[in-house]
C-alpha atoms as a PDB file:
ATOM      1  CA  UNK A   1       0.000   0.000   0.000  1.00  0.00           C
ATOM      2  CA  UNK A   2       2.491   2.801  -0.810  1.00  0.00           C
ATOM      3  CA  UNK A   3       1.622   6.545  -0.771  1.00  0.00           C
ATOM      4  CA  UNK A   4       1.834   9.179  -3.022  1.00  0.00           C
ATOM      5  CA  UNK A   5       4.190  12.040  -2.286  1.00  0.00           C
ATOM      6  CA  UNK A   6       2.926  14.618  -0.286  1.00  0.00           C
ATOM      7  CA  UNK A   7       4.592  18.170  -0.212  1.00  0.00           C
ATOM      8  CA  UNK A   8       6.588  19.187   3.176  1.00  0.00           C
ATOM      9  CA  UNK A   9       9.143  20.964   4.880  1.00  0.00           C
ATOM     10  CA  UNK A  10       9.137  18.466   7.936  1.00  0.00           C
ATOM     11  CA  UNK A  11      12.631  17.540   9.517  1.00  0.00           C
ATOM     12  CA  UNK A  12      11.507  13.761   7.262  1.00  0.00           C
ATOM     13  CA  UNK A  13      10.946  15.543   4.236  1.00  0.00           C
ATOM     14  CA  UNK A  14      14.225  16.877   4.160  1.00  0.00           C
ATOM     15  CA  UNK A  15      16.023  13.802   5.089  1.00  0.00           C
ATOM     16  CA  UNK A  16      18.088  12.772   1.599  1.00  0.00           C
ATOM     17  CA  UNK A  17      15.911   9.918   0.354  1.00  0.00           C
ATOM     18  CA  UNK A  18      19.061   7.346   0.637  1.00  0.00           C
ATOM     19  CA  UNK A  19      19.084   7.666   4.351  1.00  0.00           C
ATOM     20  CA  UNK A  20      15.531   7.263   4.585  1.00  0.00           C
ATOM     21  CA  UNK A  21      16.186   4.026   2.158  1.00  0.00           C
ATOM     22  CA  UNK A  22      19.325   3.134   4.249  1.00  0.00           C
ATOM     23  CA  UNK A  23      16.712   3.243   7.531  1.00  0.00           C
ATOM     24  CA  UNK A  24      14.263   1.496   5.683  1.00  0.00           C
ATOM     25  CA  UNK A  25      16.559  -1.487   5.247  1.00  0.00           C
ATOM     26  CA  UNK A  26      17.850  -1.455   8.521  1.00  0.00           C
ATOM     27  CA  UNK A  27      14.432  -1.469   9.772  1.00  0.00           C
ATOM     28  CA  UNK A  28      13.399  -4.508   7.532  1.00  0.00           C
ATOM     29  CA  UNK A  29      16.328  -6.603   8.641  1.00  0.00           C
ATOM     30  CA  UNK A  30      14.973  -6.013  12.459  1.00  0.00           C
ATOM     31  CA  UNK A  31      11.614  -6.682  11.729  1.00  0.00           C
ATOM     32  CA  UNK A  32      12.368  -9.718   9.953  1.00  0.00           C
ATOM     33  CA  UNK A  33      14.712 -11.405  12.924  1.00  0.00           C
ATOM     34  CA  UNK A  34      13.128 -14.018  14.296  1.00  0.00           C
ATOM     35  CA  UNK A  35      14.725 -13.373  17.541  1.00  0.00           C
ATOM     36  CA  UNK A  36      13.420  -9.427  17.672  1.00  0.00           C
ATOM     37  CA  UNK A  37      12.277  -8.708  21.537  1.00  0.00           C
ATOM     38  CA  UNK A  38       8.252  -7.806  21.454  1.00  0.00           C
ATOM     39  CA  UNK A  39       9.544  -4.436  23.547  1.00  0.00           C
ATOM     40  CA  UNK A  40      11.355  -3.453  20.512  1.00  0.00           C
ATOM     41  CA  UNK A  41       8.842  -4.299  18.470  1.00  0.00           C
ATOM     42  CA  UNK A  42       6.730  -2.070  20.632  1.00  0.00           C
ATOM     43  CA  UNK A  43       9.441   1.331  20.365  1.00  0.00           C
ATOM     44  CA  UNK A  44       9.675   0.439  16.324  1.00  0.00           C
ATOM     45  CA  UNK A  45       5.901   1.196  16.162  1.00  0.00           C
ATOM     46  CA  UNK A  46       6.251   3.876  18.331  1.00  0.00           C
ATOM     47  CA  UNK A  47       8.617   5.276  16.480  1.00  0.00           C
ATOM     48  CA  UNK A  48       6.882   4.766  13.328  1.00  0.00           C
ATOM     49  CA  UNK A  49       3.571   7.292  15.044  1.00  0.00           C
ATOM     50  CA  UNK A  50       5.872   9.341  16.044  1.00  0.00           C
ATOM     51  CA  UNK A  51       7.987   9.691  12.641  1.00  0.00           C
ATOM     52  CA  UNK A  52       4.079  10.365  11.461  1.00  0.00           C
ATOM     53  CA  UNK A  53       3.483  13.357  13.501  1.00  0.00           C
ATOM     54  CA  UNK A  54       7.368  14.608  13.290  1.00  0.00           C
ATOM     55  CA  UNK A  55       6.432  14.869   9.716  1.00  0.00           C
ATOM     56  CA  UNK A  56       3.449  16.502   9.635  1.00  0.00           C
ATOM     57  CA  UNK A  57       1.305  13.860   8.248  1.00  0.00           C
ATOM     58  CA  UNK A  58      -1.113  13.591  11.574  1.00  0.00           C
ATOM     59  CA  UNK A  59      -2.449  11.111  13.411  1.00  0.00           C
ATOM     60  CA  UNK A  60      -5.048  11.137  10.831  1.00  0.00           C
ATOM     61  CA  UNK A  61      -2.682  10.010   7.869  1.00  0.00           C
ATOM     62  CA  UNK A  62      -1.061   6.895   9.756  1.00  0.00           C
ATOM     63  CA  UNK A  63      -4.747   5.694  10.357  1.00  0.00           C
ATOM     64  CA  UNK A  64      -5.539   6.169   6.849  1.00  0.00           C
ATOM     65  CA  UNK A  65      -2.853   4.181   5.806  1.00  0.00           C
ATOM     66  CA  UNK A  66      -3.675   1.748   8.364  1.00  0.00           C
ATOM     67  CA  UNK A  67      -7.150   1.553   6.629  1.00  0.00           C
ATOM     68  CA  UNK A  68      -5.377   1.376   3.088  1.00  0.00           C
ATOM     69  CA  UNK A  69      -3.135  -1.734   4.242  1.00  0.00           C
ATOM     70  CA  UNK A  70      -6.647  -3.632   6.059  1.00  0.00           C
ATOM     71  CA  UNK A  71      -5.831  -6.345   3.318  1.00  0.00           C
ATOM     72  CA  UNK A  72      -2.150  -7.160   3.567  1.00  0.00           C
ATOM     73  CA  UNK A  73      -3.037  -7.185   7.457  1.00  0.00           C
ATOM     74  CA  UNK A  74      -6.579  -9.644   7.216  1.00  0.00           C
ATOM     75  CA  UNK A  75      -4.425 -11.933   4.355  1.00  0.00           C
ATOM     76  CA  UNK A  76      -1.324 -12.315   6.993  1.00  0.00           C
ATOM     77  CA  UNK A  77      -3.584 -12.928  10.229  1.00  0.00           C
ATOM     78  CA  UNK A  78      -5.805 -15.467   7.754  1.00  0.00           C
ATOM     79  CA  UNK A  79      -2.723 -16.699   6.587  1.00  0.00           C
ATOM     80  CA  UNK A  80      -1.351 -17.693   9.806  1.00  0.00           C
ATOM     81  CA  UNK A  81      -4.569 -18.267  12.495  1.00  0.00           C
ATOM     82  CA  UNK A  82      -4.796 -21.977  11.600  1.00  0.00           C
ATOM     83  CA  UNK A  83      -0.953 -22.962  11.840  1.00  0.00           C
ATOM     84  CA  UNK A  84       0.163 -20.770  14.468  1.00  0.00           C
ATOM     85  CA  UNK A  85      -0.304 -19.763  17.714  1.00  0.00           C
ATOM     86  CA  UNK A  86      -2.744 -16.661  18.381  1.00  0.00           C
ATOM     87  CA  UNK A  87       0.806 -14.719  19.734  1.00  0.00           C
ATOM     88  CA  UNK A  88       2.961 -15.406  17.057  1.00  0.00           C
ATOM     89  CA  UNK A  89      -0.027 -14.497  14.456  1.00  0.00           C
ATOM     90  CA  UNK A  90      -0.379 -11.251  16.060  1.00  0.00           C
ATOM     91  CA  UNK A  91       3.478 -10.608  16.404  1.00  0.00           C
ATOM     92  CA  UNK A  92       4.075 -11.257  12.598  1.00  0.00           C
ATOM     93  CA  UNK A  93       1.163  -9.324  11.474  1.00  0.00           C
ATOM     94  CA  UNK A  94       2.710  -6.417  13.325  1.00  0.00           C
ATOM     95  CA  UNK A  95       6.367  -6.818  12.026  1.00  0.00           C
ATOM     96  CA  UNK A  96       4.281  -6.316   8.850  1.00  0.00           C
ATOM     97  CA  UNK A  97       1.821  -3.691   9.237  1.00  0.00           C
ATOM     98  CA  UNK A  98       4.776  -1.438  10.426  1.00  0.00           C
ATOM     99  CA  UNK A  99       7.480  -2.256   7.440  1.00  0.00           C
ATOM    100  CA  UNK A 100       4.215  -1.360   5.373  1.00  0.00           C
ATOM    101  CA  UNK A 101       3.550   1.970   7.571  1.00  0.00           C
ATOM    102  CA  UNK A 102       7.052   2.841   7.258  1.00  0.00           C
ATOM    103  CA  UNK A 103       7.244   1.994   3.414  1.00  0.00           C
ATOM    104  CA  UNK A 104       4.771   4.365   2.893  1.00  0.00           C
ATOM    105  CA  UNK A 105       6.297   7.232   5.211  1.00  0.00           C
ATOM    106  CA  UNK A 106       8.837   7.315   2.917  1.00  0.00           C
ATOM    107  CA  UNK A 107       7.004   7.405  -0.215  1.00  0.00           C
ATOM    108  CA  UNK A 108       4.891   9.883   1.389  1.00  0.00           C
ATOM    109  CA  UNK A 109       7.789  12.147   1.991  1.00  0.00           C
ATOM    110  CA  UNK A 110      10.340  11.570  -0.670  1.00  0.00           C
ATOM    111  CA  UNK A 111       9.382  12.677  -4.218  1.00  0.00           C
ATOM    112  CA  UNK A 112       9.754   9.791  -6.731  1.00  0.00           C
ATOM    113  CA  UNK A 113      12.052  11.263  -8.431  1.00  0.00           C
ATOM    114  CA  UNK A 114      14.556  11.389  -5.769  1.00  0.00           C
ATOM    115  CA  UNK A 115      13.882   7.860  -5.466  1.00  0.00           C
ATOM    116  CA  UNK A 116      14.565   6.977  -8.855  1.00  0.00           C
ATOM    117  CA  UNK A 117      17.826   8.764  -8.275  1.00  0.00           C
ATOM    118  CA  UNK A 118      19.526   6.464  -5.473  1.00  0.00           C
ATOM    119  CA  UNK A 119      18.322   3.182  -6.715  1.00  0.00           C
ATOM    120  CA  UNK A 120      19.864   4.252 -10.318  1.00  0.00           C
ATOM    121  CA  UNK A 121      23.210   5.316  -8.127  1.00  0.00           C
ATOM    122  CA  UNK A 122      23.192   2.528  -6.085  1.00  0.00           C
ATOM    123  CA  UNK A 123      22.693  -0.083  -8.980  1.00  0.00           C
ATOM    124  CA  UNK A 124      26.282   1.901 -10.912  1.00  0.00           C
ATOM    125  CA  UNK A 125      28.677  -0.533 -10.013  1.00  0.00           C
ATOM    126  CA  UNK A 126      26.773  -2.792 -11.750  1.00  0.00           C
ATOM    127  CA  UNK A 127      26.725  -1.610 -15.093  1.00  0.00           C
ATOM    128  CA  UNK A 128      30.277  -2.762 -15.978  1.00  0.00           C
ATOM    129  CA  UNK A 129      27.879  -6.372 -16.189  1.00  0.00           C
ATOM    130  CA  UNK A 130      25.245  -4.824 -18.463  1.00  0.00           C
ATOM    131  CA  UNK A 131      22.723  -3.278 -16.566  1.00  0.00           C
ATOM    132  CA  UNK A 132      20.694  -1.172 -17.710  1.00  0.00           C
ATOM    133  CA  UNK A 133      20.342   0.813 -14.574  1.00  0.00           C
ATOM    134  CA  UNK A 134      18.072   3.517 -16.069  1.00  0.00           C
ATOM    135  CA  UNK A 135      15.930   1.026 -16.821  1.00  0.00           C
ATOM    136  CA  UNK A 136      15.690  -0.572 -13.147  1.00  0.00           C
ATOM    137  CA  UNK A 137      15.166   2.729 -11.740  1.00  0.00           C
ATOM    138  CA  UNK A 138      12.212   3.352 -14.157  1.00  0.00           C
ATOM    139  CA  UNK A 139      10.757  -0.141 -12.968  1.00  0.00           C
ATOM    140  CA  UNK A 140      11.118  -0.031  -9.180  1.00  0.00           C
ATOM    141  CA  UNK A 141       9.954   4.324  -9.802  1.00  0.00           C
ATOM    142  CA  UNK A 142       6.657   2.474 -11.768  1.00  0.00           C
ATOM    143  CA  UNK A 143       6.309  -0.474  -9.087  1.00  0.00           C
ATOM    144  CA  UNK A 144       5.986   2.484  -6.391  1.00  0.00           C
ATOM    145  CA  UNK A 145       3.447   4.440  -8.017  1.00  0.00           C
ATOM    146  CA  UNK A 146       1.444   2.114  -9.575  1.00  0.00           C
ATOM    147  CA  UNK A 147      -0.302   0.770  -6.254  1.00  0.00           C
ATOM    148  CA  UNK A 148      -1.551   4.353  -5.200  1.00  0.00           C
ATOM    149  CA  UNK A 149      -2.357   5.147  -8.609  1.00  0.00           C
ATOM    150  CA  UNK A 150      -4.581   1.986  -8.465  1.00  0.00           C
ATOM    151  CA  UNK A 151      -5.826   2.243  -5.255  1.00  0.00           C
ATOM    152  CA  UNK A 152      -6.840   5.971  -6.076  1.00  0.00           C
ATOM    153  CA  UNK A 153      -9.055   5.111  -9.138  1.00  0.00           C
ATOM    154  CA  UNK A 154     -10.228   2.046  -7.215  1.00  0.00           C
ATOM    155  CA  UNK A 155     -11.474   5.271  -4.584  1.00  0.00           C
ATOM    156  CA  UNK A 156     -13.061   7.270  -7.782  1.00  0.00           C
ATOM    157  CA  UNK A 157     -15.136   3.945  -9.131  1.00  0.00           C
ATOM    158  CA  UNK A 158     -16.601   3.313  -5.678  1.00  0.00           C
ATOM    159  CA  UNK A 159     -17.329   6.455  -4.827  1.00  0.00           C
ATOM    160  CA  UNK A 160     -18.893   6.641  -8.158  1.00  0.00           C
ATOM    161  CA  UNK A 161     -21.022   3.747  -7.330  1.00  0.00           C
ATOM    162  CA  UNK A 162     -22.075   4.856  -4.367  1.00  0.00           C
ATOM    163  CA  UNK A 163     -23.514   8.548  -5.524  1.00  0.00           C
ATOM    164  CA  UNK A 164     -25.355   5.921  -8.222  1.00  0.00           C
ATOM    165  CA  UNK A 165     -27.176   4.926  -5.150  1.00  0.00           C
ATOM    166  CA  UNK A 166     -26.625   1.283  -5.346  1.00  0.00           C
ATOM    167  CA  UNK A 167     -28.123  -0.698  -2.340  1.00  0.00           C
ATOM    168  CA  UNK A 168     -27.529  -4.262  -3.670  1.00  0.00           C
ATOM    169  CA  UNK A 169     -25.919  -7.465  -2.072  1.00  0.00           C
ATOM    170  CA  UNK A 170     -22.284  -7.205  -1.469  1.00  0.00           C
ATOM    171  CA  UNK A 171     -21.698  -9.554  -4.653  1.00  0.00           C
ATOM    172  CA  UNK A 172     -23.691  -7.076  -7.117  1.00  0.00           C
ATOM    173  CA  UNK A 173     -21.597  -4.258  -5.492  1.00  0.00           C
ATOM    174  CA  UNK A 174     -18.577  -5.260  -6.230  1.00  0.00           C
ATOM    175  CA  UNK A 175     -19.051  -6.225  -9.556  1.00  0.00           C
ATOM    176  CA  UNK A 176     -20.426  -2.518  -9.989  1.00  0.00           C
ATOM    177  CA  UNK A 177     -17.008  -0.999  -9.235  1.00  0.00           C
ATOM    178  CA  UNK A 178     -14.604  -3.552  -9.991  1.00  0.00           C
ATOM    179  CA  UNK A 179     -15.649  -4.391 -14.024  1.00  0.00           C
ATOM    180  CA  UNK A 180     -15.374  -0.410 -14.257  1.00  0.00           C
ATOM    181  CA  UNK A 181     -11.845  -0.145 -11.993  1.00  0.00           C
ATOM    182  CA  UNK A 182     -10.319  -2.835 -14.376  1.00  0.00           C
ATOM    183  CA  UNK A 183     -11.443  -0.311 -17.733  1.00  0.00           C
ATOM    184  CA  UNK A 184      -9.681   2.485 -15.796  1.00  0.00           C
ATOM    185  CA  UNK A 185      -6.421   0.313 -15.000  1.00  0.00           C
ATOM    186  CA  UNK A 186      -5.891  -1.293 -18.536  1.00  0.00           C
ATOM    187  CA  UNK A 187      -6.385   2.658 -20.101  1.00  0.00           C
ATOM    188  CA  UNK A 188      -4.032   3.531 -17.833  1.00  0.00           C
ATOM    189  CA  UNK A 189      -1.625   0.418 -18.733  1.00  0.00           C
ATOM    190  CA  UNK A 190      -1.915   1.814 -22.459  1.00  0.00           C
ATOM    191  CA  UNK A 191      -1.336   5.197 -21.826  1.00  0.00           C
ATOM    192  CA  UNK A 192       1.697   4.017 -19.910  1.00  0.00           C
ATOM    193  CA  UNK A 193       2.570   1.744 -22.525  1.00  0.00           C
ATOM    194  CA  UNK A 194       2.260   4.242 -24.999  1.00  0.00           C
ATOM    195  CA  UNK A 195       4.585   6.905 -22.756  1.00  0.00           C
ATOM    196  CA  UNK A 196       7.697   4.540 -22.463  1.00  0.00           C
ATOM    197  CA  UNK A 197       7.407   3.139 -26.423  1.00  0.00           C
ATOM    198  CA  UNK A 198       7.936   7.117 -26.983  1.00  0.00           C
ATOM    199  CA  UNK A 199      11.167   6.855 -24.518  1.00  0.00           C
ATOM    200  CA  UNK A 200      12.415   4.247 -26.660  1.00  0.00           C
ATOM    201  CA  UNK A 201      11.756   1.646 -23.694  1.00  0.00           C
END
């Protein structure tokens, strides 16, 4: 569930976007350690609300993306409920739900641009074997705003729906936005399309 940039002059905002990459790797190789403490666990998502309001994205905005991520959170507890203990279900789903929160703080904060920038300087050295590292920055730029793009015109259709005044079952209501959300996505796919076979890509 990543985020779309939003504008700032927050102590975060100004961060260069490699540390805030640099931090966001750190970060995932703690969440992912088996071993991690549940205390830290607890100060890492404390100190993912509190990166929120140093930033000046609110309270509001970390619920909202919260609400955005409800999916990846109800497929990992779903995922896990009949194998695992209730404990360890809950513990993972929070190691996720905060590498998501914090994925998004810093695509929230750090225009894409910037980002395109250190992955393409951090993938250099590898040129000398024939990467293309334009071409990797373009894709992991895409795979970043893609989601929120989607997610936004998912937004549009059902709120579209909804002014319609549809009342149905849950069945006929989702097959009232999501026939229309796919038309949107695939026009979108070919206007994309269309914009990188004019970059010669």
């Amino acid at each position: 569930m990543m985020a779309m940039y939003v504008p700032g002059h927050s102590l975060v905002h100004r961060c260069p976007g490699s540390w805030k990459l640099l931090a966001l790797f750190i970060v995932g190789a703690l969440l992912a350690c088996p071993t991690l403490p549940v205390w830290a666990l607890c100060m890492l998502t404390g100190l993912c609300l509190i990166l929120y309001g140093i930033s000046g994205l609110g309270l509001a905005r970390f619920i909202r993306q919260v609400w955005d991520a409800r999916w990846v959170i109800a497929f990992t507890v779903l995922a896990q409920i009949w194998f695992r203990p209730i404990t360890t279900t809950a513990l993972t789903t929070m190691r996720i739900t905060v590498m998501v929160l914090l994925a998004s703080l810093v695509t929230l904060t750090t225009q894409l641009s910037e980002i395109f920038a250190v992955v393409a300087r951090l993938l250099m050295p590898f040129e000398g074997f024939g990467l293309n590292t334009y071409r990797v920055g373009v894709a992991v730029s895409l795979g970043i705003s893609v989601i929120p793009i989607i997610s936004a015109s998912m937004r549009t259709v059902r709120e579209a729906s909804q002014a319609r005044g549809i009342r149905s079952g849950p069945l006929l209501r989702i097959r009232t936005w999501a026939v229309p959300l796919m038309v949107v996505v695939l026009k979108q796919a070919d206007e994309l399309a269309d914009s990188l076979d004019a970059r010669g890509m």
